[in-house]
Protein backbone atom coordinates (compact mmCIF):
# COMPACT_ATOMS: atom_id res chain seq x y z
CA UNK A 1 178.49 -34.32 -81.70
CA UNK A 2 180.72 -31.40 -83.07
CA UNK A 3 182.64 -29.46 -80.18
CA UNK A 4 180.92 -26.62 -82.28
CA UNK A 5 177.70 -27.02 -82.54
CA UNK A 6 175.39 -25.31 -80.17
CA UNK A 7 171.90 -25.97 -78.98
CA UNK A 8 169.46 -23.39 -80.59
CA UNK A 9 165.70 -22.98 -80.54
CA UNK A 10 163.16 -21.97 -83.18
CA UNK A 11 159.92 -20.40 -82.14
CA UNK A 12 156.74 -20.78 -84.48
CA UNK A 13 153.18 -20.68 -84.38
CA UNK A 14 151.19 -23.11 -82.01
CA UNK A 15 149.95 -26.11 -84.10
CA UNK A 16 152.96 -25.93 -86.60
CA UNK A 17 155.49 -27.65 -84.40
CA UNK A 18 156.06 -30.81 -85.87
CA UNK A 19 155.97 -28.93 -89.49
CA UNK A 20 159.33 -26.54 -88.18
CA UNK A 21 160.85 -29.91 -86.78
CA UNK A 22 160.46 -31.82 -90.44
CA UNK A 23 161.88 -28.70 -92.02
CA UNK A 24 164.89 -28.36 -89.55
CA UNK A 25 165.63 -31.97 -89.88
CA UNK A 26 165.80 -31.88 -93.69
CA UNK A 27 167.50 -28.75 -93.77
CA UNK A 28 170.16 -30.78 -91.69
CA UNK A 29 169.94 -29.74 -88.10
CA UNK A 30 170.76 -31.84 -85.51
CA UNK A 31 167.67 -33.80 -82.73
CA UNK A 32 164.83 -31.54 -83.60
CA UNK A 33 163.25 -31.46 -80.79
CA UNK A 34 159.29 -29.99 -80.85
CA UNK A 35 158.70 -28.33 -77.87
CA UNK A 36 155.80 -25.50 -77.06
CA UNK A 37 155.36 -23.42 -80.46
CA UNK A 38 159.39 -24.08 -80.61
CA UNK A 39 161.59 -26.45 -81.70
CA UNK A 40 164.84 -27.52 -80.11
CA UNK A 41 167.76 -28.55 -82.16
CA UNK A 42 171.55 -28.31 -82.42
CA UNK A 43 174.05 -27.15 -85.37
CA UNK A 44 176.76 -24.95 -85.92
CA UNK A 45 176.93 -21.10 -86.75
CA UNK A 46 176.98 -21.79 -90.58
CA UNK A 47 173.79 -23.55 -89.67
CA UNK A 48 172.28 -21.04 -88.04
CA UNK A 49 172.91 -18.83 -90.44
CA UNK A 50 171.53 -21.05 -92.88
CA UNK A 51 168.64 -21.63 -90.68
CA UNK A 52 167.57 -18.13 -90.71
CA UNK A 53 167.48 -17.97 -94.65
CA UNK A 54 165.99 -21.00 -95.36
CA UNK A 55 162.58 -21.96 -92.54
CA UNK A 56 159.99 -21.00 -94.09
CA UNK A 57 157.79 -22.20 -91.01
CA UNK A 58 160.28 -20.45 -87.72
CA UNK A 59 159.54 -16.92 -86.74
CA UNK A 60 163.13 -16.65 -85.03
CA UNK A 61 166.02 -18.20 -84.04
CA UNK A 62 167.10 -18.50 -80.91
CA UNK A 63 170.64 -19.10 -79.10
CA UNK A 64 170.57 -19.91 -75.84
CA UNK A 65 173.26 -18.46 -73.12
CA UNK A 66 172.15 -19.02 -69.92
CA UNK A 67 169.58 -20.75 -67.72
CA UNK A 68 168.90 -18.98 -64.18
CA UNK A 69 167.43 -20.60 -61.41
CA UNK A 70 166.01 -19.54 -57.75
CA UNK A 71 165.06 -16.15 -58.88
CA UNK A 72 163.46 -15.24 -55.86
CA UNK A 73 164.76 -11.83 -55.12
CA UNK A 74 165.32 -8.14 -56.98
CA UNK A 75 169.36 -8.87 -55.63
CA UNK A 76 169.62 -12.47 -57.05
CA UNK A 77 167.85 -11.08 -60.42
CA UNK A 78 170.13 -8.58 -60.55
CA UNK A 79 173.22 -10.19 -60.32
CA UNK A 80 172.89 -13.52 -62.04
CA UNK A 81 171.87 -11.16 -65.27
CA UNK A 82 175.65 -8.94 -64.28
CA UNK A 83 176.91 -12.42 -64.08
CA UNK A 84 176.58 -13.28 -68.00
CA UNK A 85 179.86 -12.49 -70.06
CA UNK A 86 177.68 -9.99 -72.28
CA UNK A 87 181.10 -8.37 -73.76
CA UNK A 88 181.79 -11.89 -74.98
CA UNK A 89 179.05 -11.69 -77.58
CA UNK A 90 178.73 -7.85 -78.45
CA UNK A 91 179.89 -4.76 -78.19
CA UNK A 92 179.14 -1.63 -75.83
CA UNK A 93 178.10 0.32 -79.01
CA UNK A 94 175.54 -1.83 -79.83
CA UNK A 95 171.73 -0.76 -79.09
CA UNK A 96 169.58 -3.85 -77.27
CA UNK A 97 166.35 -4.68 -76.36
CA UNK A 98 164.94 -7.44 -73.61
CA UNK A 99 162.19 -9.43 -75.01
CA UNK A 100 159.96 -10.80 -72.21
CA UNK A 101 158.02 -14.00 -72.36
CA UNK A 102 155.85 -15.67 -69.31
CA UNK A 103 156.41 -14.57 -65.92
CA UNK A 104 157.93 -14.87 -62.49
CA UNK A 105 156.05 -16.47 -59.55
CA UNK A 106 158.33 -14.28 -57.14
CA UNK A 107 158.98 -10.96 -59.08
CA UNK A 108 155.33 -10.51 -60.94
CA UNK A 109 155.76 -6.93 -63.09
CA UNK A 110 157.45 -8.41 -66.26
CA UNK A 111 158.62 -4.00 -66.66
CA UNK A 112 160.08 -4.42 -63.81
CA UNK A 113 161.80 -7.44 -64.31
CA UNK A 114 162.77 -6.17 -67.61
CA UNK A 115 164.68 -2.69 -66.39
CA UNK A 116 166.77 -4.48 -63.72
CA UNK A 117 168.00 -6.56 -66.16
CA UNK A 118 169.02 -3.78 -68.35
CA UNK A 119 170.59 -1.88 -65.02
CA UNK A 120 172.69 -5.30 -64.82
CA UNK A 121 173.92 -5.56 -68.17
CA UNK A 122 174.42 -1.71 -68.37
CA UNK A 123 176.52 -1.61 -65.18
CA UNK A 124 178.65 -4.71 -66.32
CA UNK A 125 179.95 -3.12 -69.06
CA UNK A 126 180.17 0.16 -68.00
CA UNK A 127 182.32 -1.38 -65.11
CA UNK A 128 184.25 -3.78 -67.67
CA UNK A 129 184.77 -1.35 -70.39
CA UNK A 130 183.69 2.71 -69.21
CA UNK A 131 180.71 2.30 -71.63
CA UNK A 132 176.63 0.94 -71.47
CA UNK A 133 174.68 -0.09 -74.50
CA UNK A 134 171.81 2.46 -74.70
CA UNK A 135 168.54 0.90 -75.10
CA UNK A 136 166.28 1.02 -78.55
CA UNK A 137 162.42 -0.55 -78.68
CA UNK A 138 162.90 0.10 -82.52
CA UNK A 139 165.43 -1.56 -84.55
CA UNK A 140 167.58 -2.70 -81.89
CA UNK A 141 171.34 -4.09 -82.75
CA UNK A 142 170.72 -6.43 -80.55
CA UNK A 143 167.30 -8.44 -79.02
CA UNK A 144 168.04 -10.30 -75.97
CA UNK A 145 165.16 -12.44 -75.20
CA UNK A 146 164.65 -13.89 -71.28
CA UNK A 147 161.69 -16.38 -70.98
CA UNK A 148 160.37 -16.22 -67.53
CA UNK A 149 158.86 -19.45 -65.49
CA UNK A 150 158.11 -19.88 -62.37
CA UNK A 151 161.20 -18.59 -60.60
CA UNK A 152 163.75 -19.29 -63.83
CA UNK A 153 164.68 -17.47 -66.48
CA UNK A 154 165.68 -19.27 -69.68
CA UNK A 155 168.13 -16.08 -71.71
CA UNK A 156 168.60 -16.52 -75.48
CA UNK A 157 170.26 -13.73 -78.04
CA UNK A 158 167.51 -13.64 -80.91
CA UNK A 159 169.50 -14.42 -84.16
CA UNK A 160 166.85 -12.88 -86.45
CA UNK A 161 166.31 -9.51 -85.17
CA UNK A 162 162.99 -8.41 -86.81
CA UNK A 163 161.14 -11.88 -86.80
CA UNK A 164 161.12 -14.02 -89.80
CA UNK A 165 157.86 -13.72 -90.72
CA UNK A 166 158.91 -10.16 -92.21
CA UNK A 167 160.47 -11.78 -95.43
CA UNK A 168 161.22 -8.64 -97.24
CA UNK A 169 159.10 -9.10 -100.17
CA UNK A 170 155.74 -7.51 -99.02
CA UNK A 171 155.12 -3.92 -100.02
CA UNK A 172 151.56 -3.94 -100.36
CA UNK A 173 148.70 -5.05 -97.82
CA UNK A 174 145.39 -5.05 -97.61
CA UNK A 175 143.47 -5.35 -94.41
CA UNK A 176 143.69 -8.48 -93.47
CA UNK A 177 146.88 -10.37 -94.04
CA UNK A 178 147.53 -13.60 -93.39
CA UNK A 179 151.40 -14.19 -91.66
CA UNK A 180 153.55 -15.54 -94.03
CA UNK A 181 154.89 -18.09 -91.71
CA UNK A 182 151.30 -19.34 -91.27
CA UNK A 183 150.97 -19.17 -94.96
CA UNK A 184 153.81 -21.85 -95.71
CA UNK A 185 152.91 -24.02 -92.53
CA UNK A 186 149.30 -24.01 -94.20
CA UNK A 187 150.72 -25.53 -97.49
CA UNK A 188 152.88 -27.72 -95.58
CA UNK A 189 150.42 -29.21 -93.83
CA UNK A 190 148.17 -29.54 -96.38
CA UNK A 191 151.02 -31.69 -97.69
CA UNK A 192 151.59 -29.63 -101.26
CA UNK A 193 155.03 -29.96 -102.09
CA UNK A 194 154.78 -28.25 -105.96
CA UNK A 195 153.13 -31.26 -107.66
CA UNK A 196 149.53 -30.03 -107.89
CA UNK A 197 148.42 -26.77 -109.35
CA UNK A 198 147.86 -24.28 -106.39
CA UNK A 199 144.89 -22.12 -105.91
CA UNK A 200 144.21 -19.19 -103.42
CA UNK A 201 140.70 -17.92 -104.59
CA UNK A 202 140.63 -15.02 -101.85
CA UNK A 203 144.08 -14.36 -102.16
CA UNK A 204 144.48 -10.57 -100.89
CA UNK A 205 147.63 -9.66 -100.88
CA UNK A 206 148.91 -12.47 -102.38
CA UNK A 207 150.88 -14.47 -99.48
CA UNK A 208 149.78 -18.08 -99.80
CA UNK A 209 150.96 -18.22 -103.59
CA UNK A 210 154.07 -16.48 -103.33
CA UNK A 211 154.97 -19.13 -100.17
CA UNK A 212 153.95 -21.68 -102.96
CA UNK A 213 156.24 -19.92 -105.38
CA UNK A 214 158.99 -19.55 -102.92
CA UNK A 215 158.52 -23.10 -102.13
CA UNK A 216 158.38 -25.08 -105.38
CA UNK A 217 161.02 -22.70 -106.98
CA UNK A 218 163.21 -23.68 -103.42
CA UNK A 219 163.84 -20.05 -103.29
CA UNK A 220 165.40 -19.25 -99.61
CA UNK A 221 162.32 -17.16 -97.69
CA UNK A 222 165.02 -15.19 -96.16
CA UNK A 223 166.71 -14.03 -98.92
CA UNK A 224 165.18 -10.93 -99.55
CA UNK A 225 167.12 -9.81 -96.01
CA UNK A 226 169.45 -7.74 -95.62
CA UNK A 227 169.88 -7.62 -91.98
CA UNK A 228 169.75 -10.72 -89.35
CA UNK A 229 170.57 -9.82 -85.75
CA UNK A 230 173.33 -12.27 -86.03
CA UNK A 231 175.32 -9.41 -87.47
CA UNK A 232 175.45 -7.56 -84.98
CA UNK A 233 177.56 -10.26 -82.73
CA UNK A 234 180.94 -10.40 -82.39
CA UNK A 235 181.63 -13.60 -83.84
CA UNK A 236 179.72 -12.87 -86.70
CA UNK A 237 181.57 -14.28 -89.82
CA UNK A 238 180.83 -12.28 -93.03
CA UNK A 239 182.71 -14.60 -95.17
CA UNK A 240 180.96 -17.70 -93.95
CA UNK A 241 177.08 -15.86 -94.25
CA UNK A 242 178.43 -15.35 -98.00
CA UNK A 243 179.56 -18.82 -98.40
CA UNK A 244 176.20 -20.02 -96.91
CA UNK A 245 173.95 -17.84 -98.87
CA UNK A 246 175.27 -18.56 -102.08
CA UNK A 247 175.24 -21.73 -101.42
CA UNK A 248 171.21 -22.23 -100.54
CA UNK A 249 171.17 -19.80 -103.94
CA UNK A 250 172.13 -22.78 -106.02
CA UNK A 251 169.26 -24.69 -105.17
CA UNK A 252 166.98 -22.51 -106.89
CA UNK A 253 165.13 -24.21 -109.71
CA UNK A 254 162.24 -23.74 -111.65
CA UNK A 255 159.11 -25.01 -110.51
CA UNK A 256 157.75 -27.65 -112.72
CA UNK A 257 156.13 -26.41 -115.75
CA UNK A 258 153.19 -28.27 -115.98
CA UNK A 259 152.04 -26.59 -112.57
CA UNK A 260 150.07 -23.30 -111.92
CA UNK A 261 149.91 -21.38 -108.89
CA UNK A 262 147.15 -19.01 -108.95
CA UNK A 263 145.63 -16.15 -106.69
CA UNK A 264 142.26 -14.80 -107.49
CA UNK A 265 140.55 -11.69 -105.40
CA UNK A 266 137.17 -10.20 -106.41
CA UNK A 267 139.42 -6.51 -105.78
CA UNK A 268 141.21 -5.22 -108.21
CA UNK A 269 142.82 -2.95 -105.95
CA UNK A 270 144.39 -6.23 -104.08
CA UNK A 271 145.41 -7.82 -107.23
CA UNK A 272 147.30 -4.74 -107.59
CA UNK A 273 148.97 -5.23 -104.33
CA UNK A 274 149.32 -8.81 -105.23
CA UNK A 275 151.42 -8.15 -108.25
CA UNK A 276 153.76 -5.39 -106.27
CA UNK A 277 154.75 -8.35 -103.91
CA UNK A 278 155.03 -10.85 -106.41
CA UNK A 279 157.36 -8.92 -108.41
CA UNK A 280 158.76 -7.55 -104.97
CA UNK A 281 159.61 -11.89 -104.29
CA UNK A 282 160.50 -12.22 -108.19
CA UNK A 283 158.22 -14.92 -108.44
CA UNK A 284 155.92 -12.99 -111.03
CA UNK A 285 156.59 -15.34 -113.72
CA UNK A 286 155.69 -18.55 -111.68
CA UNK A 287 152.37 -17.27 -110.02
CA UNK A 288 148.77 -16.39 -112.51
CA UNK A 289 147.28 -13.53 -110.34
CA UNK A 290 143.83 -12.13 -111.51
CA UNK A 291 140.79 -10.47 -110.33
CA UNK A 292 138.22 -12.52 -110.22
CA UNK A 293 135.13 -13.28 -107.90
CA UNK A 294 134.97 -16.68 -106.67
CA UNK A 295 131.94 -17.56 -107.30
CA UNK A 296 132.69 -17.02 -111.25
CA UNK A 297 135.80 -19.25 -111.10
CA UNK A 298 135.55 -22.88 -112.30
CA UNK A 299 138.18 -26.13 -111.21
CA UNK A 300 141.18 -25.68 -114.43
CA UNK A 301 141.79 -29.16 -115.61
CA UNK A 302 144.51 -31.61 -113.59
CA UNK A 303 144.90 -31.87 -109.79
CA UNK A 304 143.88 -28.92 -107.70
CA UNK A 305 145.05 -28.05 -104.41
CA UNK A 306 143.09 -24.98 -102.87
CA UNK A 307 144.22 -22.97 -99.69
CA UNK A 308 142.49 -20.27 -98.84
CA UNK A 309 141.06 -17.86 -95.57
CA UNK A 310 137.41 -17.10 -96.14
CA UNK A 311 137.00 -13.45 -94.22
CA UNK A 312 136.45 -14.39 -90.28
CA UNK A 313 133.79 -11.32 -90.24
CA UNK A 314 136.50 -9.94 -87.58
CA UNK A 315 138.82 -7.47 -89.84
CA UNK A 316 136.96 -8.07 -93.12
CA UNK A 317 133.19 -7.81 -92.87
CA UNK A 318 131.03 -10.62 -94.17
CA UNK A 319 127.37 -9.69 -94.28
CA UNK A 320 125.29 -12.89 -92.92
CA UNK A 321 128.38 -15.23 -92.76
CA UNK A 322 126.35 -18.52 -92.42
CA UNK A 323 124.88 -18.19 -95.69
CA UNK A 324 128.11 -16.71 -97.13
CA UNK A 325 129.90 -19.86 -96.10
CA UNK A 326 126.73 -22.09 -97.46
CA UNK A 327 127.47 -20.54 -100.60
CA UNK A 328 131.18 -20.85 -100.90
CA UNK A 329 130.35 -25.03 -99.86
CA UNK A 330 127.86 -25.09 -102.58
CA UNK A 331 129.92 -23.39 -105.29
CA UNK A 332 133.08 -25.59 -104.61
CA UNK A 333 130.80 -29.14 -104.59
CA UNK A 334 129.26 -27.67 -108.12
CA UNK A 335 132.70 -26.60 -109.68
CA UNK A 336 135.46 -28.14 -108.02
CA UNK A 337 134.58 -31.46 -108.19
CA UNK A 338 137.80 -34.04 -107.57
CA UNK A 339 140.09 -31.14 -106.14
CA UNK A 340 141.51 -31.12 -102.73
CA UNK A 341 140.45 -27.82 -100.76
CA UNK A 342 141.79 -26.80 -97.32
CA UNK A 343 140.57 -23.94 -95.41
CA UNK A 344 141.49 -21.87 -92.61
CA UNK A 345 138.23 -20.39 -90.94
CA UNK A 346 137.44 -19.86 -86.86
CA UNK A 347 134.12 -21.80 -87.13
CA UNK A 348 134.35 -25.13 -88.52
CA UNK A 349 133.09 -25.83 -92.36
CA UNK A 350 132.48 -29.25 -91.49
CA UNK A 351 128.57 -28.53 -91.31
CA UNK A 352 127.85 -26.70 -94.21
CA UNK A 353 129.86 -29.23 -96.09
CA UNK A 354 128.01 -32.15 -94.57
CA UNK A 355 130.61 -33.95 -93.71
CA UNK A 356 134.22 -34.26 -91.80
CA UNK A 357 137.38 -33.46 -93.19
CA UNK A 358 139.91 -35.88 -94.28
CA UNK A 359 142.82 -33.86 -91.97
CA UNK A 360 141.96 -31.36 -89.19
CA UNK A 361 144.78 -29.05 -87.60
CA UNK A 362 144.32 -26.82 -84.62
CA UNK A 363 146.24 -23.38 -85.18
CA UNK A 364 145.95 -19.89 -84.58
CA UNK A 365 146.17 -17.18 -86.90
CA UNK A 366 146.83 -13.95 -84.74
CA UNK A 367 145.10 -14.12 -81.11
CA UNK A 368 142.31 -16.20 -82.80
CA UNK A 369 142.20 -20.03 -82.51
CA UNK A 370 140.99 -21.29 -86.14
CA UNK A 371 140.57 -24.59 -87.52
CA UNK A 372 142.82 -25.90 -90.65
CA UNK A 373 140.24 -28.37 -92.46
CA UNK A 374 141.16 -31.03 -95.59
CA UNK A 375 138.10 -31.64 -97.76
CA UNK A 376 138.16 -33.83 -100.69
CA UNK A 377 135.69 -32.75 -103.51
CA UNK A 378 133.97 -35.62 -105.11
């Protein structure tokens, strides 16, 4: 293995594992390892940096610095965090923040656990260099991020910053959004790669098809960036992020012609919104975006791929749901006959459909555990 490259980890949602290892392996990382809505895996920094702009599926990116053990004491928390060389990977000008994850079987109060580390980092570099970082909640320079177990502590600089999921593009939302990282593990899974027309027929805002833009046009989710925490290190090479970005920029192609990737929402009002972000992603001229009700719409000729999230009757309201659902079953085995149609839902479709789906995935969208069904139309 390169002397360089580094062991980082990239956290997504539970149930899309295996989808953020495929991607990190064909994007060229090293032993993708899936791990607990992560994935372990090894490159250099241009790699990181490339990793950042290109996952579609990783909400942030992780590099590891230390790995503490036999945290059983305030003292011994204290000074194995002063022990870390933090002036070897930013400055004392820079703002942070401490991300805390799990919990400590000796030192419970995660707040608690959370200000002594910042006491220890402060004092190190005040005692080093006559300064301390101040500490921001909101747009911190830098996100340190300490995952607590048992009595370890696993402590990782966040390379993102803001997590990935916050591509840039949105502008508009309506009130109930689905997370664009769940959006392109949902079309990954569902195994469209750009070769069947696309359909979101409750589209809202409009995130599944621009992720099905983004993806058949292999535009870089990340691009629309302008700031990864990785900036704010010291060894944060400028001409290298260039090099890399310019680089993933080349791949950029038009999706194939003969493909349409389509939104509908019975709102015009989210249409609207739908638009604002498509044009906000510059995928506008890839993606037909109209308002219509569903149960107007018929199957376009050629191979159809739906993906959609029927409303949950948690955010959006849905007036007797169980007949709702019987009716959105019914309308796709009348008009959508021979298309493929995956949906996201919290109670299974399988019984108003009759019938099991072809592919089932396990996921969570939020705080609510939801079922990813594959139903072939015949």
């Amino acid at each position: 293995m390169n002397a360089e490259n580094f062991k980082m980890i990239a956290t997504t949602f539970k149930g899309l594992e295996k989808v953020l290892a495929r991607e990190v392996q064909e994007l060229g990382g090293q032993r993708p390892r899936p791990l607990v809505r992560a994935v372990e895996f090894y490159g250099d920094r241009g790699f990181m940096y490339k990793a950042n702009l290109r996952l579609a599926t990783a909400l942030r990116i992780l590099k590891p610095l230390a790995h503490l053990r036999n945290i059983k004491s305030v003292a011994a928390l204290y000074d194995k965090i002063k022990a870390i060389p933090w002036e070897a990977y930013f400055d004392a000008g820079r703002t942070v923040y401490f991300h805390i994850s799990g919990r400590l079987d000796t030192l419970p109060h995660t707040h608690f656990v959370s200000q002594k580390a910042k006491d220890a980092l402060a004092d190190r570099f005040r005692e080093i260099t006559g300064y301390r970082p101040s500490v921001s909640k909101e747009n911190p320079d830098v996100r340190i991020d300490l995952h607590l177990f048992r009595d370890q502590i696993s402590v990782s600089l966040d390379a993102s910053g803001e997590p990935l999921f916050k591509r840039g593009y949105r502008t508009a939302t309506g009130p109930a959004p689905i997370n664009e990282v769940l959006a392109a593990g949902l079309l990954r899974l569902a195994g469209w790669k750009g070769q069947t027309h696309l359909l979101d027929p409750m589209c809202g805002s409009g995130t599944i098809p621009i992720e099905g833009a983004l993806m058949a046009a292999n535009i870089p989710p990340g691009i629309f960036r302008e700031k990864f925490g990785f900036m704010q290190w010291k060894d944060f090479d400028a001409d290298l992020y260039a090099h890399i970005r310019n680089a993933v920029l080349k791949h950029v192609r038009e999706p194939l012609e003969i493909i349409r990737i389509m939104g509908y929402d019975k709102e015009p009002y989210m249409v609207e919104k739908a638009m604002k972000n498509l044009q906000s992603a510059g995928v506008e001229q890839f993606v037909h975006c109209e308002a219509k009700d569903f149960f107007r719409t018929r199957k376009i000729p050629g191979p159809v791929t739906m993906v959609f999230n029927p409303p949950y009757d948690r955010r959006l309201p849905v007036a007797r749901r169980d007949e709702f659902y019987r009716r959105i079953v019914r309308h796709l085995e009348e008009n959508y006959q021979r298309a493929e149609v995956w949906i996201i839902s919290e109670q299974s479709f399988d019984p108003y459909f009759n019938r099991r789906p072809f592919r089932r995935f396990q996921l969570m969208n939020g705080k609510i555990p939801v079922t990813f069904a594959g139903y072939k139309m015949d």
